[in-house]
N, C-alpha and C. Protein backbone atom coordinates (compact mmCIF):
# COMPACT_ATOMS: atom_id res chain seq x y z
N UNK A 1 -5.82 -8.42 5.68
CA UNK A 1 -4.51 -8.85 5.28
C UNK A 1 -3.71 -9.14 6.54
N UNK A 2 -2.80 -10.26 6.39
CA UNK A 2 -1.96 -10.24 7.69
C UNK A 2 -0.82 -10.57 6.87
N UNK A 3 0.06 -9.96 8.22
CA UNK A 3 1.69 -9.75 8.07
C UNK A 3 2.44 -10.99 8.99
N UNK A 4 3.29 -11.85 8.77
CA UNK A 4 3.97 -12.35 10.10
C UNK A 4 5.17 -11.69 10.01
N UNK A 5 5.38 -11.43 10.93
CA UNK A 5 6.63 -10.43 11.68
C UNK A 5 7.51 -11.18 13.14
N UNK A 6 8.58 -10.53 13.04
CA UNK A 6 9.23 -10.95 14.26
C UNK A 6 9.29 -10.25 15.63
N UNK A 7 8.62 -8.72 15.46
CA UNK A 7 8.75 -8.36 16.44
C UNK A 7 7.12 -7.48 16.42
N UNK A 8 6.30 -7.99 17.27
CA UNK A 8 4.80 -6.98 17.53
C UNK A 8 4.52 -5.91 17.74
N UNK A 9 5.68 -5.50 18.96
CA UNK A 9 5.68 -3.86 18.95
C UNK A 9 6.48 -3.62 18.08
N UNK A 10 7.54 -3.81 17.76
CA UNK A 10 7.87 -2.88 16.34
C UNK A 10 7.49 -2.41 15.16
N UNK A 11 6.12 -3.31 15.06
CA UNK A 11 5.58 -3.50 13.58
C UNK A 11 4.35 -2.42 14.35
N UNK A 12 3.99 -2.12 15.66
CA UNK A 12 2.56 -1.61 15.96
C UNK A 12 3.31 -0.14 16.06
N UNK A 13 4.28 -0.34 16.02
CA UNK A 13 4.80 1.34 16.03
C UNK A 13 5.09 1.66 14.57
N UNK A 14 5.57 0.81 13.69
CA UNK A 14 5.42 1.10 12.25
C UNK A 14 3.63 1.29 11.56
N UNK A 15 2.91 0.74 12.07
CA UNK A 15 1.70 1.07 11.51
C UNK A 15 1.04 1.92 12.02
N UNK A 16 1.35 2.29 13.70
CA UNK A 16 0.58 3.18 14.21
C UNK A 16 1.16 4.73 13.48
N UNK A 17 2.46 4.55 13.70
CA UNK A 17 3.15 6.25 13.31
C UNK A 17 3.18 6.59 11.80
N UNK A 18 3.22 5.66 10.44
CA UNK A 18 3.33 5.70 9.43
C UNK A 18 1.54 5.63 9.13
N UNK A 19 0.64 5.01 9.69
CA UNK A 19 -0.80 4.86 9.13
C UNK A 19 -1.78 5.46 9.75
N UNK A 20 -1.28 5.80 11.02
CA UNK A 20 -2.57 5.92 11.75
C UNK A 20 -3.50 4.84 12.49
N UNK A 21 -2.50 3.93 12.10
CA UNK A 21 -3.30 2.29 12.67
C UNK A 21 -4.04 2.34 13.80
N UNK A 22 -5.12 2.14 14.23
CA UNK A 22 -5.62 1.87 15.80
C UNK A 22 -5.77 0.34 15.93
N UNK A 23 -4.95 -0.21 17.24
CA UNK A 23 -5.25 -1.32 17.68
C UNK A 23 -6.43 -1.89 18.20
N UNK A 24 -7.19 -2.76 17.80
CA UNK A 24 -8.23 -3.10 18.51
C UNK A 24 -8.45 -4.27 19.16
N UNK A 25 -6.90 -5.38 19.20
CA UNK A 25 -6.95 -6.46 19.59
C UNK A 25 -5.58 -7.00 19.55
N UNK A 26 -4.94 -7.58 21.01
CA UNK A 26 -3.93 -8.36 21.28
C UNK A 26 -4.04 -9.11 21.76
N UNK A 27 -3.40 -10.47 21.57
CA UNK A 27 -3.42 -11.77 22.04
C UNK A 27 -3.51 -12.17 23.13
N UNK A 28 -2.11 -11.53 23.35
CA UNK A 28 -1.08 -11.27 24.55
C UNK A 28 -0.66 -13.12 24.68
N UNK A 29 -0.56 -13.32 25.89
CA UNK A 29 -0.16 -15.07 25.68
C UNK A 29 -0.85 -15.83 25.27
N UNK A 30 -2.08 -15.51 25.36
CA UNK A 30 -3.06 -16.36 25.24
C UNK A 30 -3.82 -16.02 23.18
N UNK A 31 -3.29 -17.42 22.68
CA UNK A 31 -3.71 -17.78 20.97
C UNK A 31 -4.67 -18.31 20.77
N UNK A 32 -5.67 -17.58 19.83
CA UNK A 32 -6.44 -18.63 19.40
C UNK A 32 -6.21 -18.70 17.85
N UNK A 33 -4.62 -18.73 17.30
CA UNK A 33 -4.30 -18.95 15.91
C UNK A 33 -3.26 -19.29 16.30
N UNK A 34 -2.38 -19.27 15.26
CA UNK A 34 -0.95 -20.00 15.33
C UNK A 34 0.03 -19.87 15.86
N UNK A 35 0.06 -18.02 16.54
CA UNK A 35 1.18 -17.26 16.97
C UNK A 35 0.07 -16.67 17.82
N UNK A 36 1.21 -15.65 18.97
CA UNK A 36 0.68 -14.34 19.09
C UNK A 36 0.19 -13.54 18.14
N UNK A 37 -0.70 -12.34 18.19
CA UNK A 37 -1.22 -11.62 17.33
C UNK A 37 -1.93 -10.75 17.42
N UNK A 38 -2.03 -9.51 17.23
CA UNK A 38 -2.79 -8.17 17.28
C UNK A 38 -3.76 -7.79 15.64
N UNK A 39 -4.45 -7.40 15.36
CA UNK A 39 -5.81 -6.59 14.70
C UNK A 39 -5.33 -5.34 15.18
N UNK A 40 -5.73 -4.53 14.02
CA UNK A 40 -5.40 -3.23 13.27
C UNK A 40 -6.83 -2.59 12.49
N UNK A 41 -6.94 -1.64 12.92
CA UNK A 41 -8.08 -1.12 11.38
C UNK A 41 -6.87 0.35 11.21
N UNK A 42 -6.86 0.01 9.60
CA UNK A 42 -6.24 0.90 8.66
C UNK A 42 -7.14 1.81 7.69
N UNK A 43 -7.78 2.76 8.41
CA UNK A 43 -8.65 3.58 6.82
C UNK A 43 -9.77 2.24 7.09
N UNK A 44 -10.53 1.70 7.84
CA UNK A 44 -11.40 0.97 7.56
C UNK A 44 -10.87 -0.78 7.43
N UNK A 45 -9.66 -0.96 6.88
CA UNK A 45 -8.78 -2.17 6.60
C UNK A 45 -8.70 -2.74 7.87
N UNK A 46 -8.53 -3.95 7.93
CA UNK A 46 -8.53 -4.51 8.96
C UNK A 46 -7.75 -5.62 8.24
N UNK A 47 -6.20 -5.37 9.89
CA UNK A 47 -5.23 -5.78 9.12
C UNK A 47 -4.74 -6.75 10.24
N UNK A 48 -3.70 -7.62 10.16
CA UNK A 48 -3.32 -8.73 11.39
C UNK A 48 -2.37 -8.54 11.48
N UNK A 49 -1.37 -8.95 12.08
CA UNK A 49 0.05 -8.80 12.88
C UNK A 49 0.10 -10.35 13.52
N UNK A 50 1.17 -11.05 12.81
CA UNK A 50 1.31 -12.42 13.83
C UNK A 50 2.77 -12.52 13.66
N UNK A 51 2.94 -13.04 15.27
CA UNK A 51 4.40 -13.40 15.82
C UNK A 51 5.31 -14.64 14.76
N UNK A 52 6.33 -14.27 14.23
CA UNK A 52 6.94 -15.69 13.38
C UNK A 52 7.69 -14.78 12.55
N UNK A 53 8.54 -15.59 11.91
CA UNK A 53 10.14 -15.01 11.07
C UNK A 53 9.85 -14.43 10.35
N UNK A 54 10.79 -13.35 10.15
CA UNK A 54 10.67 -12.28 8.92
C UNK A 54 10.60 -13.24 7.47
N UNK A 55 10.43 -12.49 6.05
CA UNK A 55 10.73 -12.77 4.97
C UNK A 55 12.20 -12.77 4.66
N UNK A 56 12.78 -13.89 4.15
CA UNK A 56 14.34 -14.24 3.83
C UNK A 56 14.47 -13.08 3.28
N UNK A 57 13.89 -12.57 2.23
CA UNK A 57 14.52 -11.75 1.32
C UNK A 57 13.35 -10.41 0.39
N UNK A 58 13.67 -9.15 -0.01
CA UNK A 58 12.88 -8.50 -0.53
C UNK A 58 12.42 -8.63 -1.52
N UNK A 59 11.70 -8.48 -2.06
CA UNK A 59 11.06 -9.11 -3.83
C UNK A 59 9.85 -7.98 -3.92
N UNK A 60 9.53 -7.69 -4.81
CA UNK A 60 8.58 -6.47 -5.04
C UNK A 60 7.26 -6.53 -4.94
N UNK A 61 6.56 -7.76 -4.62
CA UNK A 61 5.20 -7.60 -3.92
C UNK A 61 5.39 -7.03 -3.07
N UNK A 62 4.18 -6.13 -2.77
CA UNK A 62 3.87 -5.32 -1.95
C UNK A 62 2.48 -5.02 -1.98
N UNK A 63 2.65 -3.99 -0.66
CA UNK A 63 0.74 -3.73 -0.72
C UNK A 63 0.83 -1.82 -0.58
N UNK A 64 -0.05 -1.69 -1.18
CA UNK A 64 -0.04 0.42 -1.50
C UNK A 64 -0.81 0.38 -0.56
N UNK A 65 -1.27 1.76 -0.50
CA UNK A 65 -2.30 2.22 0.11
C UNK A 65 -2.21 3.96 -0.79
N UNK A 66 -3.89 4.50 -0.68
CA UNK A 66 -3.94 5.45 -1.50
C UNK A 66 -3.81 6.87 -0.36
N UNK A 67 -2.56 8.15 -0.52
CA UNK A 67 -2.57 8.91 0.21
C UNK A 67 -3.02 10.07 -0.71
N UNK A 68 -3.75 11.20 0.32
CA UNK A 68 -3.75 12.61 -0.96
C UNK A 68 -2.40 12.55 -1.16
N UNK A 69 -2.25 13.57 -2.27
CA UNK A 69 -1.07 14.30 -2.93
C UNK A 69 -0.59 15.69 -1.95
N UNK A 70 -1.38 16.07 -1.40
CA UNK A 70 -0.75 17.14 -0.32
C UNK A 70 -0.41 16.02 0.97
N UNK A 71 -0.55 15.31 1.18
CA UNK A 71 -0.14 14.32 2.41
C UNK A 71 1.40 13.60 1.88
N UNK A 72 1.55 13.63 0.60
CA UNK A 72 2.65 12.91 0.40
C UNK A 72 4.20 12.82 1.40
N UNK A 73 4.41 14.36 1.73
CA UNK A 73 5.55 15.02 1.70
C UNK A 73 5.57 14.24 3.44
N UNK A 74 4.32 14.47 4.10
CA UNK A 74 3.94 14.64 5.34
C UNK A 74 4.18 12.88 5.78
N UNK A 75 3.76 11.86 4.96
CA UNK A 75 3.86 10.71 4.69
C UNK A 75 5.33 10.12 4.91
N UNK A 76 5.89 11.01 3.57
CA UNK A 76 7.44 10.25 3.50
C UNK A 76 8.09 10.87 4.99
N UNK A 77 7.83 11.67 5.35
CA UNK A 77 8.87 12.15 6.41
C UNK A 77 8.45 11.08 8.02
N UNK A 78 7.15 10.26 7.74
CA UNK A 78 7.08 9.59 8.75
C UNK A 78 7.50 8.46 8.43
N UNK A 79 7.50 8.16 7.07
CA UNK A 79 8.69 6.89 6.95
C UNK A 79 9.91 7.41 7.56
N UNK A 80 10.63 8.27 6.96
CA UNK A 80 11.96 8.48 7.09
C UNK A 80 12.49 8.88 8.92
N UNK A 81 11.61 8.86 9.57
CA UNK A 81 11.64 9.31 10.96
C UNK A 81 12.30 7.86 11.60
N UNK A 82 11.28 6.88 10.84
CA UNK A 82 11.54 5.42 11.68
C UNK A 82 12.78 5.05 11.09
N UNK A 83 13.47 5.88 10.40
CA UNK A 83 14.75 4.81 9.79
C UNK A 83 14.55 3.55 8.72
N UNK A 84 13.54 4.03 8.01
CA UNK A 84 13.01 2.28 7.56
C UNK A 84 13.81 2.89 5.87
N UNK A 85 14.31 1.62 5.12
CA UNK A 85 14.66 1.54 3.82
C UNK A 85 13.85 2.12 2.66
N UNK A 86 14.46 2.81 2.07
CA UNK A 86 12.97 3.54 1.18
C UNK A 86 13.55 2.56 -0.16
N UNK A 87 12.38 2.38 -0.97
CA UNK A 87 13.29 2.00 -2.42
C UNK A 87 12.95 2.94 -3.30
N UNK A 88 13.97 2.99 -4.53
CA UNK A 88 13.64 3.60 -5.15
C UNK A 88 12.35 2.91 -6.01
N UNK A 89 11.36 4.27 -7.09
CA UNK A 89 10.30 4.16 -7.16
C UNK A 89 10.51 3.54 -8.95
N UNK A 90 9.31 3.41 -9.45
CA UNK A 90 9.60 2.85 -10.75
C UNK A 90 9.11 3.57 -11.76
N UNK A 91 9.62 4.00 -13.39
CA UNK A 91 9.34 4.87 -13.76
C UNK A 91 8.03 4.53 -14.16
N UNK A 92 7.50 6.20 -14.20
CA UNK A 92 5.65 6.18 -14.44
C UNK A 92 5.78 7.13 -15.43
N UNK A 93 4.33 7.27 -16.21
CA UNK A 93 4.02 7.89 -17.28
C UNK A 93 3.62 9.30 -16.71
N UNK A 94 3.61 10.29 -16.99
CA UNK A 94 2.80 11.73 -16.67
C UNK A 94 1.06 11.41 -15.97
N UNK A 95 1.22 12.00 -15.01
CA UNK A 95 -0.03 11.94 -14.80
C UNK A 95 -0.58 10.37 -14.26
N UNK A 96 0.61 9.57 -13.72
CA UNK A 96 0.24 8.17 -12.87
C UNK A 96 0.29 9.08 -11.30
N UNK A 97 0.63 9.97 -10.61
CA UNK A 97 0.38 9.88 -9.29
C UNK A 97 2.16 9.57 -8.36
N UNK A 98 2.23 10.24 -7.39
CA UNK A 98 3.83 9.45 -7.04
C UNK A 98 3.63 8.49 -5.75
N UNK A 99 4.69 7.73 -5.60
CA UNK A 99 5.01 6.96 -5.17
C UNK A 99 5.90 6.55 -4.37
N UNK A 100 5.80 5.97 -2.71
CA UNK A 100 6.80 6.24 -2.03
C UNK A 100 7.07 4.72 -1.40
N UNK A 101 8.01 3.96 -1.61
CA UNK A 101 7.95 2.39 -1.78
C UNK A 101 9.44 2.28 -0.30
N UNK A 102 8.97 1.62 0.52
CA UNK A 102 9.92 1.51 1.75
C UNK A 102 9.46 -0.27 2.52
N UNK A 103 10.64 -0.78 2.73
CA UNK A 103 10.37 -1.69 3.97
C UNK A 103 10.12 -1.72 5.24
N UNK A 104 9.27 -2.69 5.66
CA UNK A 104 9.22 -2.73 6.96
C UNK A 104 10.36 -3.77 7.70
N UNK A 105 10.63 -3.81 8.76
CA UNK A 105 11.80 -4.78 9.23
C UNK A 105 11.78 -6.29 9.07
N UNK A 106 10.98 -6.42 8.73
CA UNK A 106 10.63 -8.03 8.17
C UNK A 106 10.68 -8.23 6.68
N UNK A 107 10.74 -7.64 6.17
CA UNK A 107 10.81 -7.69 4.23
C UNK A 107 9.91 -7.28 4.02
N UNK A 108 8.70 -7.02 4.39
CA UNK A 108 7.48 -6.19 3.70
C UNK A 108 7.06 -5.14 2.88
N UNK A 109 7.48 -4.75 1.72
CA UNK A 109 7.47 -3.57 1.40
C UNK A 109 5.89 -3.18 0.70
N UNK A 110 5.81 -1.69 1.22
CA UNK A 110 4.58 -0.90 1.00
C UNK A 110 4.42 0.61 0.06
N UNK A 111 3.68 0.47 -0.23
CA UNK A 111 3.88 1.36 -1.33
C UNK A 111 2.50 2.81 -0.70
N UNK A 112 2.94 4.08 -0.84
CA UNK A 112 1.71 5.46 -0.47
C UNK A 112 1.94 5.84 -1.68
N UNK A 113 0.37 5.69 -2.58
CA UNK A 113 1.13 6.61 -4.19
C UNK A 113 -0.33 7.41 -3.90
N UNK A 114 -0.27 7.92 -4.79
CA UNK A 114 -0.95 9.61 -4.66
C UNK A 114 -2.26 9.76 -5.41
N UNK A 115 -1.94 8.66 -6.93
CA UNK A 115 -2.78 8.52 -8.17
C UNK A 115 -4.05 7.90 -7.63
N UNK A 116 -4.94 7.83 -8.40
CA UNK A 116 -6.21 7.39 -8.39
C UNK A 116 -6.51 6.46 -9.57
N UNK A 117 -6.61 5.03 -9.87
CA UNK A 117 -7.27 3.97 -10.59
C UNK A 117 -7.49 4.47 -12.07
N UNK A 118 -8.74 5.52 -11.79
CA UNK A 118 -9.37 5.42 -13.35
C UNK A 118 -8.76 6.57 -14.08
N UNK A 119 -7.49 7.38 -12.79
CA UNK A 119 -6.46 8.56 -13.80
C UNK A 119 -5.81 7.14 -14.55
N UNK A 120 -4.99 6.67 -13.44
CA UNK A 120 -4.02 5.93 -14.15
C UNK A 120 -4.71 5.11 -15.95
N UNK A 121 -5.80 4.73 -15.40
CA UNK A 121 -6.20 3.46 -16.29
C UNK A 121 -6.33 4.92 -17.77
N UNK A 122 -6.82 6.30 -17.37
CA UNK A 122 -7.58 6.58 -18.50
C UNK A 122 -6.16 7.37 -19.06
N UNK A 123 -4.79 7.63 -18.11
CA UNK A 123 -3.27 7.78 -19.21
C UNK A 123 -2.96 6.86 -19.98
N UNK A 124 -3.31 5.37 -19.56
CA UNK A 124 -2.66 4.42 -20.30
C UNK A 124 -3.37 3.91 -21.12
N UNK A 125 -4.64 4.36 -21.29
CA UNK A 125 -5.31 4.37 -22.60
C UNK A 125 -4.84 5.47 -23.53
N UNK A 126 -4.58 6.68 -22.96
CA UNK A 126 -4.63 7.98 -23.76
C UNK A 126 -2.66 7.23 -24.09
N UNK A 127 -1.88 7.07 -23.48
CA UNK A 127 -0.83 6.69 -24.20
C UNK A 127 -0.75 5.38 -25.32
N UNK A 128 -1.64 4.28 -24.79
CA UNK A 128 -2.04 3.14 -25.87
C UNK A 128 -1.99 4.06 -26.74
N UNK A 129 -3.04 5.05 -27.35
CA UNK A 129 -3.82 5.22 -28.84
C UNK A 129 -2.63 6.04 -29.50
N UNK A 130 -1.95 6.78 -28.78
CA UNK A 130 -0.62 7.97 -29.04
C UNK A 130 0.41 7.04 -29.29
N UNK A 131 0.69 5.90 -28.81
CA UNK A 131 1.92 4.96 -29.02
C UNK A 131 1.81 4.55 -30.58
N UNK A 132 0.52 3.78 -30.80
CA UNK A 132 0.03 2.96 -31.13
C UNK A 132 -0.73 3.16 -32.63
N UNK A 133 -1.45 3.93 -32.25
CA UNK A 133 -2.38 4.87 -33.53
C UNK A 133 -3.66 4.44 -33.35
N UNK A 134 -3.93 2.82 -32.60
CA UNK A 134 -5.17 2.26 -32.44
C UNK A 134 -5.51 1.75 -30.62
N UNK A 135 -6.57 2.06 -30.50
CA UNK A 135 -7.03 1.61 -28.51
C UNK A 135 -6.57 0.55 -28.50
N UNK A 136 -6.03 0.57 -27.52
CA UNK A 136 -5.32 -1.15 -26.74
C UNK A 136 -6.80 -1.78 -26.17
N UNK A 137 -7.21 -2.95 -26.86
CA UNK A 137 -8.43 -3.64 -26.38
C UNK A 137 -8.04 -3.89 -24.67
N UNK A 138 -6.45 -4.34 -23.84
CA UNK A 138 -7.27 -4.39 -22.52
C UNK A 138 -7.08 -3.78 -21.90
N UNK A 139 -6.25 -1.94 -22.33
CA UNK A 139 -6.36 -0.67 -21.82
C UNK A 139 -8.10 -0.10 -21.65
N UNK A 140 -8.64 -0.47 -22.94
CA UNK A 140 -9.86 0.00 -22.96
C UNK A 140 -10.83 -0.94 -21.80
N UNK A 141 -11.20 -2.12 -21.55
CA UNK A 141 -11.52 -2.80 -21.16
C UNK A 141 -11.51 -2.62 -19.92
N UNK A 142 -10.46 -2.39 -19.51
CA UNK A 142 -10.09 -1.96 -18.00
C UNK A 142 -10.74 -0.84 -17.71
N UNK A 143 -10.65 0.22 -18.68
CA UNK A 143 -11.22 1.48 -18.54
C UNK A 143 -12.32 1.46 -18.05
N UNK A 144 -13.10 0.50 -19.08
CA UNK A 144 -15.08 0.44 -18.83
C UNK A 144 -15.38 0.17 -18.20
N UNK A 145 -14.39 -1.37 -17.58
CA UNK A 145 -14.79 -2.03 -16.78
C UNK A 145 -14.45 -1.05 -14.79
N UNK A 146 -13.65 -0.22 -14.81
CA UNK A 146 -13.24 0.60 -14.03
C UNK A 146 -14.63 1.52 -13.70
N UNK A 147 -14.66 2.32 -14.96
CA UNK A 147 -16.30 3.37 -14.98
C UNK A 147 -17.24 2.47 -14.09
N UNK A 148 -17.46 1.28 -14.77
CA UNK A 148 -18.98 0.82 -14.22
C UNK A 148 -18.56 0.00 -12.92
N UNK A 149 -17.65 0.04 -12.52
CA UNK A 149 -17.62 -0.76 -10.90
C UNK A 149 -17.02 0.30 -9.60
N UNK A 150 -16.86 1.50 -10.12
CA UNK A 150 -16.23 2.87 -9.38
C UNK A 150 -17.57 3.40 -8.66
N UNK A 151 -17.07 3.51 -7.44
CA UNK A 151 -17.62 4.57 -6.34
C UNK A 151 -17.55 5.64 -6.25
N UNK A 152 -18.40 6.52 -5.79
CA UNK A 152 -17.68 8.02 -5.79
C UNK A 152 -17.01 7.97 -4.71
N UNK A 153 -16.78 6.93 -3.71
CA UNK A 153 -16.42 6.99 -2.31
C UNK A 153 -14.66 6.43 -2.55
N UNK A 154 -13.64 7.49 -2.18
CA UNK A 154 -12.56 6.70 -2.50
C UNK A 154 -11.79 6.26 -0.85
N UNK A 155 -11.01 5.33 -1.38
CA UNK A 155 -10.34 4.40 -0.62
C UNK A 155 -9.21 5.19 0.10
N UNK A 156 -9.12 6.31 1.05
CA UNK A 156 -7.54 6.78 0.57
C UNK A 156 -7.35 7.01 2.55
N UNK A 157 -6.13 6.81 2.98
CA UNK A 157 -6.14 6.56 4.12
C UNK A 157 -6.57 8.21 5.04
């Protein structure tokens, strides 16, 4: 994934202190893409950083990343260290996992939630049938289709 940003070190100090980011590559003057630009591995992710204008404005795409639930607390307080905008979070059902949704200085907002895929997918089946009286065909769907493409290996930074 890449980000364009306006400022390189600011954004390598937001990913290094909030992710754990390790740098493995800077441009420096010399481009062989469109801007300056640095490489990141995040948890395995391998992420870009290029020089160019922030986003005009915030809008709710975003990108998560999966933290434990005992890391949460430890998480938000390294957002809140950098001064960065937190937003508020959006309401979830019991048992979705929490969620800690903040900008980066360019409009980027990122989301650390706690939940795991096939919890979430298998509440919102168990709330489909309780709402409803009958399985939501693409609650269920998701479900199966979740079971048979799941790793035991999870994604979580």
């Amino acid at each position: 994934m890449t980000f364009v940003v306006s400022d390189l070190d600011r954004m390598t100090r937001f990913l290094s202190e909030i992710f754990g980011a390790k740098e493995i590559y800077a441009s420096g003057d010399t481009s062989f893409s469109i801007s300056r630009e640095k490489f990141f591995l995040i948890g395995g992710i391998w992420v870009a950083i290029m020089e160019g204008e922030s986003l005009l404005e915030k809008i709710y795409n975003h990108i998560a990343f999966k933290i434990p639930d005992e890391e949460f607390d430890s998480y938000a307080e390294r957002v809140r260290s950098l001064g960065l905008e937190v937003r508020e979070g959006r309401s979830r059902v019991d048992g979705e996992g929490r969620s800690l949704y903040f900008y980066d200085c360019d409009n980027h907002l990122f989301e650390l939630h706690t939940g795991k895929l096939d919890e979430r997918l298998e509440r919102y089946f168990r709330e489909a049938n309780s709402n409803h009286g009958m399985q939501s065909d693409a609650v269920s769907r998701a479900v199966d289709l979740n079971r048979s493409t799941t790793t035991d290996k999870e994604n979580t930074l």
